[in-house]
Protein backbone atom coordinates (compact mmCIF):
# COMPACT_ATOMS: atom_id res chain seq x y z
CA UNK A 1 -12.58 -83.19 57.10
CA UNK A 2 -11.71 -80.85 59.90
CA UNK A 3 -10.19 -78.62 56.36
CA UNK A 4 -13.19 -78.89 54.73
CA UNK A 5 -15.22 -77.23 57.30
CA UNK A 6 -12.50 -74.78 58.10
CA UNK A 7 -13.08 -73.59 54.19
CA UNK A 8 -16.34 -73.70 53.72
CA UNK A 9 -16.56 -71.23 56.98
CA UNK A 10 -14.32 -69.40 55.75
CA UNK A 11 -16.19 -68.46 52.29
CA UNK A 12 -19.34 -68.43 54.18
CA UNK A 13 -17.95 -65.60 56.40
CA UNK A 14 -16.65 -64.01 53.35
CA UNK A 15 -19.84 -63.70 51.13
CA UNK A 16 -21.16 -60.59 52.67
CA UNK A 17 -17.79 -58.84 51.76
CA UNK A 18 -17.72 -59.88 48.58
CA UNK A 19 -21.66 -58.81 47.66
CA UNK A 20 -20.98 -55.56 49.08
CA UNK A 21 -17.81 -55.18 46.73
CA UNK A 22 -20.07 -55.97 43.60
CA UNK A 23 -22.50 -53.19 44.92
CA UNK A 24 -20.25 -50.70 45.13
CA UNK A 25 -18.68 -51.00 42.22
CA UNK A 26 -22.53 -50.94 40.64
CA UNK A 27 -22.62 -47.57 42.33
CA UNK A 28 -19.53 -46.00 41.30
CA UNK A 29 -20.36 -47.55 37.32
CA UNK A 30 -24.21 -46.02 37.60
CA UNK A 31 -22.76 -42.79 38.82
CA UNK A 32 -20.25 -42.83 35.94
CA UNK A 33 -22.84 -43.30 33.44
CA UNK A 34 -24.84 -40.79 34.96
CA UNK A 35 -21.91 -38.12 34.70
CA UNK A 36 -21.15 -39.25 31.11
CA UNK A 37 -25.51 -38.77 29.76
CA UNK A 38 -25.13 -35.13 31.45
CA UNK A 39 -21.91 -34.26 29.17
CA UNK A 40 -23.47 -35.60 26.44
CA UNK A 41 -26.74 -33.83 27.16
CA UNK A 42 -24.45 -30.81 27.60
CA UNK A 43 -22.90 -30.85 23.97
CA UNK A 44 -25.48 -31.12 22.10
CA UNK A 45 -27.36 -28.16 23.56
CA UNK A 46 -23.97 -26.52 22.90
CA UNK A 47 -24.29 -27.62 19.20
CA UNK A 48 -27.39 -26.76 18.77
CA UNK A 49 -26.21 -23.26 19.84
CA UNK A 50 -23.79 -22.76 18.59
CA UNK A 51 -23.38 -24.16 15.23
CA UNK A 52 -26.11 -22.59 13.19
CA UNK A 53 -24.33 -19.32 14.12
CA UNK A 54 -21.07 -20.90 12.52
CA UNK A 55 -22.88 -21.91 9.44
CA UNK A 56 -24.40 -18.69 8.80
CA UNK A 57 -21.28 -16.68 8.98
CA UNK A 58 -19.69 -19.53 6.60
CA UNK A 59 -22.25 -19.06 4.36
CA UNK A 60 -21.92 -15.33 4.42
CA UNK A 61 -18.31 -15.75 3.98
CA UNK A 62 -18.66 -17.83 1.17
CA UNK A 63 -21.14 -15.43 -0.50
CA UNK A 64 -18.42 -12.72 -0.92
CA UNK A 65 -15.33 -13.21 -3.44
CA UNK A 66 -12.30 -13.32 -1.67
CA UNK A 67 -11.10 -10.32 -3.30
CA UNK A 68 -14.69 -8.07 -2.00
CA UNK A 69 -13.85 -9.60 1.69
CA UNK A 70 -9.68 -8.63 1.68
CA UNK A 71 -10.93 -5.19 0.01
CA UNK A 72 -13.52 -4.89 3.20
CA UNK A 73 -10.54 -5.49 5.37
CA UNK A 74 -8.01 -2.81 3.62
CA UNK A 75 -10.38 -0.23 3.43
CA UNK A 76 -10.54 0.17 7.26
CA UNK A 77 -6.52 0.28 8.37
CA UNK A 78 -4.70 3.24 7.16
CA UNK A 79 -1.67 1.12 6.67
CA UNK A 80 -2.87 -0.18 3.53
CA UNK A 81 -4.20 2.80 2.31
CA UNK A 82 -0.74 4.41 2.70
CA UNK A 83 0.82 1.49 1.14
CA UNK A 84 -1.95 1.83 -2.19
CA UNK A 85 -0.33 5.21 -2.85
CA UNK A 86 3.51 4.11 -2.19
CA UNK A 87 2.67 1.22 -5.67
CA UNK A 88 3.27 -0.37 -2.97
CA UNK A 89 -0.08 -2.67 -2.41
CA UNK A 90 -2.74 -3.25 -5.65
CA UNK A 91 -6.55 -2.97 -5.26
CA UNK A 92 -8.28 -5.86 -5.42
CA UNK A 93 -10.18 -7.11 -8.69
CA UNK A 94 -13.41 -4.80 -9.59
CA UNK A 95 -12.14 -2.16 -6.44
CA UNK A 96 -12.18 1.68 -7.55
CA UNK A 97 -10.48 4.00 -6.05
CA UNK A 98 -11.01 7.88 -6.97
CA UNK A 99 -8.25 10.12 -5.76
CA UNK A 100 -8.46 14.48 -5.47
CA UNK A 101 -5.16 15.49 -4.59
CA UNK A 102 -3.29 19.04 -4.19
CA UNK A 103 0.43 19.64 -4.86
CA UNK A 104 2.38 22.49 -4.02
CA UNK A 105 6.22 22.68 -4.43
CA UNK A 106 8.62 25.62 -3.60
CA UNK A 107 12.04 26.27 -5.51
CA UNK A 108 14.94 28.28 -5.29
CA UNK A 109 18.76 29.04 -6.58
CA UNK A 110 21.29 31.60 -5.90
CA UNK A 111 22.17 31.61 -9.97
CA UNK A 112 19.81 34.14 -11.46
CA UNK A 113 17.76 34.64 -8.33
CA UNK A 114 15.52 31.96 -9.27
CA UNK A 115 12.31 31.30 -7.86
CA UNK A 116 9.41 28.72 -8.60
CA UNK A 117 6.17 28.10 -6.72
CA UNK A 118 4.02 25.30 -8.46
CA UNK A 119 0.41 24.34 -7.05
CA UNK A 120 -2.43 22.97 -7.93
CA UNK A 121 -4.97 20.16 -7.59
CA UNK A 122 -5.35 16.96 -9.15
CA UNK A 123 -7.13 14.00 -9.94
CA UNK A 124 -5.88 10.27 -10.05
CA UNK A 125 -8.03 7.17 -10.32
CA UNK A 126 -7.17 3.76 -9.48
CA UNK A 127 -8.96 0.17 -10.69
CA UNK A 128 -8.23 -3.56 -9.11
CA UNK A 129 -8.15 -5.76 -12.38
CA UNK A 130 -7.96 -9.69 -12.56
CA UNK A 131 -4.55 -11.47 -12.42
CA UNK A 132 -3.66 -9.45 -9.45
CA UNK A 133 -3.38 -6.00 -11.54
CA UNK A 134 -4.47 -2.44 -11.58
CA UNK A 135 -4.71 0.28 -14.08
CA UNK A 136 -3.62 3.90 -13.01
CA UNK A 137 -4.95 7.40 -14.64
CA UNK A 138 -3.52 10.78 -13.49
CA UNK A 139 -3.89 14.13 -14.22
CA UNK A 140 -3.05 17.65 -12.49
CA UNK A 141 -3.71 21.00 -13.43
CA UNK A 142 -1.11 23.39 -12.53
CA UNK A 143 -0.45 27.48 -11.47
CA UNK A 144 2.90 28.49 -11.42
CA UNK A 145 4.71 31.22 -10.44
CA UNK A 146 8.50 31.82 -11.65
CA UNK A 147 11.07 34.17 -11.65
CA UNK A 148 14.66 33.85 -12.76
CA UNK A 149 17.03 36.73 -14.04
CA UNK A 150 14.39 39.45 -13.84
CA UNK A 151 12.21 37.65 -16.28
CA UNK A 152 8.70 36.35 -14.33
CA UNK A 153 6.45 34.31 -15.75
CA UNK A 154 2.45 33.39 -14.10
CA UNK A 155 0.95 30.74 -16.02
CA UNK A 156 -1.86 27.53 -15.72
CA UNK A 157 -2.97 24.49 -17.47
CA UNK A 158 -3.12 20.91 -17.93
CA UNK A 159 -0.52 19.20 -16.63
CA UNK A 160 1.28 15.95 -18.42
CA UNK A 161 -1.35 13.07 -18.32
CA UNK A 162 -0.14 9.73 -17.21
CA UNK A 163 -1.69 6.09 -17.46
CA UNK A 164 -0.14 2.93 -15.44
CA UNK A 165 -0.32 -0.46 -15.19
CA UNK A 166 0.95 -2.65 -12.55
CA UNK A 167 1.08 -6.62 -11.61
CA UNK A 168 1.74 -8.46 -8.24
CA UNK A 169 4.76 -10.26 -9.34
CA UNK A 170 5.12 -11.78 -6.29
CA UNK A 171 3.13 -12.51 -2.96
CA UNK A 172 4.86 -11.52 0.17
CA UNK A 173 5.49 -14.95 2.05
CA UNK A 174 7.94 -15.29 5.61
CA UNK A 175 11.08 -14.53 3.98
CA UNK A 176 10.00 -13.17 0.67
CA UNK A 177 9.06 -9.51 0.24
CA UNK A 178 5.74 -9.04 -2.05
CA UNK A 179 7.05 -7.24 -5.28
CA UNK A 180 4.71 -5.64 -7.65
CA UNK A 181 6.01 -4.20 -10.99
CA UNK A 182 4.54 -1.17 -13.23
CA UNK A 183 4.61 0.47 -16.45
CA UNK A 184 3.34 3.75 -17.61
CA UNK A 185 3.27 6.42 -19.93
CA UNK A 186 3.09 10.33 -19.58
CA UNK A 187 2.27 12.28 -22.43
CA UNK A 188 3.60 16.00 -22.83
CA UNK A 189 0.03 17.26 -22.20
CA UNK A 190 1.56 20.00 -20.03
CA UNK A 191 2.55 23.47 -21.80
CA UNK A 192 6.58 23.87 -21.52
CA UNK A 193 8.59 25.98 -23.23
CA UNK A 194 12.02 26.22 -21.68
CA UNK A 195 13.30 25.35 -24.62
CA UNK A 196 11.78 27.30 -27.34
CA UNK A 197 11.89 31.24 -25.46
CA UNK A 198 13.12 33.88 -22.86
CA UNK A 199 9.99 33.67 -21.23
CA UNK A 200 9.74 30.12 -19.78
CA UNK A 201 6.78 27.85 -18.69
CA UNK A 202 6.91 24.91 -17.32
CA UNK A 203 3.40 23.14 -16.64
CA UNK A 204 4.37 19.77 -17.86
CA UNK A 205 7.97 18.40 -18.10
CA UNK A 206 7.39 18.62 -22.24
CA UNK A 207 8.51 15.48 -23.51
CA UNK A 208 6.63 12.33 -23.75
CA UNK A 209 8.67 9.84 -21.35
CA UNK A 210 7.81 5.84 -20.71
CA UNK A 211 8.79 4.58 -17.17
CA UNK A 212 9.25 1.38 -15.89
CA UNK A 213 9.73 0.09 -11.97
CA UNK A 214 9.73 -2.59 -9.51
CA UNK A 215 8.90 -2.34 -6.01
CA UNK A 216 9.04 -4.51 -3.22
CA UNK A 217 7.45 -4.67 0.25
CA UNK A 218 8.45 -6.72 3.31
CA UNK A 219 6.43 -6.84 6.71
CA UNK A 220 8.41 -6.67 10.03
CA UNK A 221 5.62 -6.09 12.35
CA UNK A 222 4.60 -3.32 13.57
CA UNK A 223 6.34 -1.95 10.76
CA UNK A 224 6.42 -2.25 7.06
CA UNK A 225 9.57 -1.89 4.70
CA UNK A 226 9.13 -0.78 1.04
CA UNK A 227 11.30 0.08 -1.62
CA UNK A 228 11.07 0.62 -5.63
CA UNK A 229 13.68 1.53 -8.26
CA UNK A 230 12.67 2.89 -11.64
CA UNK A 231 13.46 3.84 -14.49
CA UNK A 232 12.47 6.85 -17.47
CA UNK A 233 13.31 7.26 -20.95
CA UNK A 234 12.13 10.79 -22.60
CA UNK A 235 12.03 10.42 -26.24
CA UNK A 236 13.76 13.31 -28.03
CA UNK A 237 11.62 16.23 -29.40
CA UNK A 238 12.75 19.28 -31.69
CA UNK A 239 12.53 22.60 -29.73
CA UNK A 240 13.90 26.33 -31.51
CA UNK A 241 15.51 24.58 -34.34
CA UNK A 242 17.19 22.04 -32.29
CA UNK A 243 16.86 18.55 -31.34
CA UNK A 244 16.66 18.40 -27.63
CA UNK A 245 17.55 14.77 -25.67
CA UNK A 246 16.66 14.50 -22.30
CA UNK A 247 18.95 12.10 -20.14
CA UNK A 248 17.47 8.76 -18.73
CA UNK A 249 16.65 9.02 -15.25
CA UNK A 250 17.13 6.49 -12.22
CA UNK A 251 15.23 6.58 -9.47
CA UNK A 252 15.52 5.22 -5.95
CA UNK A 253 13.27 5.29 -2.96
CA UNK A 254 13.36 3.20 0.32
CA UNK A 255 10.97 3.87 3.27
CA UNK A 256 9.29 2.92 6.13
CA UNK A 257 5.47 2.62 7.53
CA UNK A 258 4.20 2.27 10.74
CA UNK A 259 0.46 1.47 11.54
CA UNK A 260 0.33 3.92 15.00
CA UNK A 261 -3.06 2.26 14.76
CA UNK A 262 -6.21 0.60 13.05
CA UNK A 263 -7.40 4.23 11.34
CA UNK A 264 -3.83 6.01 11.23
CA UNK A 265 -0.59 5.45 10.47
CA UNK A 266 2.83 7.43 9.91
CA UNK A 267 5.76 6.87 7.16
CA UNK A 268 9.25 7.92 5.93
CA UNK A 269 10.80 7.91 3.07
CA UNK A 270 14.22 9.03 1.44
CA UNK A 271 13.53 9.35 -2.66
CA UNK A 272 16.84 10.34 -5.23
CA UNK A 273 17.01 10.81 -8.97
CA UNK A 274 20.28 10.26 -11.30
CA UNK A 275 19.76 12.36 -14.25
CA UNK A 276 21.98 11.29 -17.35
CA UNK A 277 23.05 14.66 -19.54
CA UNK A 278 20.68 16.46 -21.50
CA UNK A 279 21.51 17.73 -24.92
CA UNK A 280 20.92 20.64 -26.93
CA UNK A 281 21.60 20.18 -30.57
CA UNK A 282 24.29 17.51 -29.41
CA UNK A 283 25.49 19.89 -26.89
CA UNK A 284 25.79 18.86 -23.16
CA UNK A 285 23.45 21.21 -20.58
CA UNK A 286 26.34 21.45 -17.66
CA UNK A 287 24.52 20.89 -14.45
CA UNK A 288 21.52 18.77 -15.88
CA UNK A 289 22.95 15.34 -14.52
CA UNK A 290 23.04 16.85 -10.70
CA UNK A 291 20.76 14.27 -8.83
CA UNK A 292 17.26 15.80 -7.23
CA UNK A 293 16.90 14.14 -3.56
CA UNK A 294 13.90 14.71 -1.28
CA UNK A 295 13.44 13.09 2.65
CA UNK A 296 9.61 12.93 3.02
CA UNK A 297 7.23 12.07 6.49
CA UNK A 298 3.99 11.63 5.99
CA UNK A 299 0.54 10.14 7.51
CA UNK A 300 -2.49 8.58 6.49
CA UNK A 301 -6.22 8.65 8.74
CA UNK A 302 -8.86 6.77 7.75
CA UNK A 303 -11.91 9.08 8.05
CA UNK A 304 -14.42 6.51 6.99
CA UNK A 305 -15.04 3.47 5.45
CA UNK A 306 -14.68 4.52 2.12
CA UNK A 307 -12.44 7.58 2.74
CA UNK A 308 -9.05 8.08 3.86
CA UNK A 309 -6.48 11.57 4.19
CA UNK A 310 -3.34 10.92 3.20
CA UNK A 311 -0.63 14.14 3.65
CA UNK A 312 3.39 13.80 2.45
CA UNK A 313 5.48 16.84 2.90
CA UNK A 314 9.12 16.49 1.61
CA UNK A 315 12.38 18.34 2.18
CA UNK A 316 14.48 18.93 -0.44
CA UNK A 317 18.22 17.62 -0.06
CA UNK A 318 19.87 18.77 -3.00
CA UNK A 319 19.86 21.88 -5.54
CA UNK A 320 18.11 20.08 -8.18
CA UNK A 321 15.04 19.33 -5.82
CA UNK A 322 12.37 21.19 -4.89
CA UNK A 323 13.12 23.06 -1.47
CA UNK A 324 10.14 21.30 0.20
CA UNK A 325 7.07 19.78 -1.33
CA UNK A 326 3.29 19.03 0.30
CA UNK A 327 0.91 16.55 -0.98
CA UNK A 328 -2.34 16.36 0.75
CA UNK A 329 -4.86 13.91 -0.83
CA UNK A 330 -8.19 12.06 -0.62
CA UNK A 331 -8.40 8.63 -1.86
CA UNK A 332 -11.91 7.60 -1.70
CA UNK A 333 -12.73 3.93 -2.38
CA UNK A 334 -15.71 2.11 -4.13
């Protein structure tokens, strides 16, 4: 008995603890609750902020083709720009780009006391096709100025007219480089008559040729890696009585373009030509298979959304190249 009443004293005395236990946990719960309705009160003013915005930029996203928004992008970083002109980058599907260029080169050779200045402006217009393609056009019109052996000669024209089409063959991935690969055509549009007199002219390279190349583009940031290697065949044409063959060409180039920032960037290049022998009535031309090798730096600016400047100058490295050549042009995009 005497247990009995030692228990029940015992839970008697212990009741007040315990209710105040349960009440304090109902304190700590409520204030829980109360802390979990104000972060959920919180998000949803947070939604309601925020994603309309989302949605409206999705939907304006959505609205362009993918092609119009990547086209947006290129035409405000000089990079690309540079890297449109280098074949080495297509336009995107229904893009137009319309090109006014100037080209002046500057020759010379101890044999004869030979001498050539060629300048002149030109035109060249781009177009972003389906299938990840584009069709080239270019023309020039050319003044030149040459003297060799006493004989001068100031002439200007049309020069040779040439169309191009390219294809992304491949899209640039981590360890892949993007390759793109082209063909084109030049006609003979340009008045040449080394062969044919003593008083030469040389507007146009005179025969009609058909080129084909493959180029290839890699990404290391900041800079960018390109390279192409081509090649010409000149189909044979009858000049003074005799059948003259120009040799197959081979062309390498390798460079190297660095985005200096979002509207300008700066790139180098090394570019060489192997010449196989030309013939003259089945006659080799000694000296025609010496290789033509030119180092160029150049730099493109972005001068508006639509406009870019784009100037190469190039150093001749060998006696069949040009001494030094400047490009300055002004690819404006639609």
């Amino acid at each position: 008995m005497k247990k009995l009443w030692l228990g029940s004293a015992i839970l008697l005395a212990a009741m007040p603890a315990l209710g105040q236990s349960v009440d304090e946990l109902k304190r700590q719960l409520a204030d829980k609750e109360a802390e979990t309705q104000r972060l959920r009160e919180r998000i949803q003013v947070l939604e309601r902020e925020v994603t309309p915005r989302r949605i409206k930029q999705a939907k304006a996203r959505e609205a362009l083709p993918e092609d119009s928004q990547e086209a947006r992008e290129d035409s405000n970083r000089a990079l690309e720009r540079a890297l449109v002109r280098e074949s080495g980058l297509l336009l995107p599907a229904r893009r137009f780009e319309v090109e006014p260029n100037v080209v002046y080169s500057h020759s010379t050779a101890s044999a004869n006391n030979f001498r050539r200045d060629a300048y002149g402006p030109g035109l060249a217009l781009r177009a972003g096709l389906p299938w990840r393609s584009q069709i080239d056009v270019s023309v020039p019109y050319v003044f030149e100025r040459r003297r060799s052996a006493g004989i001068k000669t100031d002439d200007n024209g049309i020069g040779d007219f040439t169309l191009g089409v390219s294809h992304q063959i491949l899209n640039e991935r981590a360890s892949v480089p993007g390759v793109i690969g082209s063909l084109s055509y030049t006609a003979s549009t340009g008045k040449n008559t080394l062969y044919e007199n003593a008083t030469p002219v040389a507007l146009g390279s005179g025969f009609n040729s058909l080129q084909a190349s493959l180029t290839a583009v890699k990404r290391v940031d900041p800079l960018v890696f390109f390279g192409s290697y081509s090649f010409a065949h000149a189909f044979s044409e009858n000049r003074g009585g005799a059948k003259v063959e120009l040799g197959n060409s081979h062309g390498f180039r390798l460079g190297t373009a660095l985005a200096t920032g979002p509207d300008t960037s700066l790139r180098a290049a090394f570019n060489v030509t192997y010449y196989d022998t030309t013939k003259v009535g089945g006659v080799d031309i000694a000296g025609s298979d010496d290789p033509a090798a030119l180092l160029e730096f150049g730099s493109s600016v972005v001068l508006s959304e639509r406009t870019a400047l784009d100037v190469l100058v190039g150093a001749g490295l060998t006696s069949n190249a040009p001494k030094y050549r400047v490009t300055v042009a002004l690819p404006i995009r639609f």
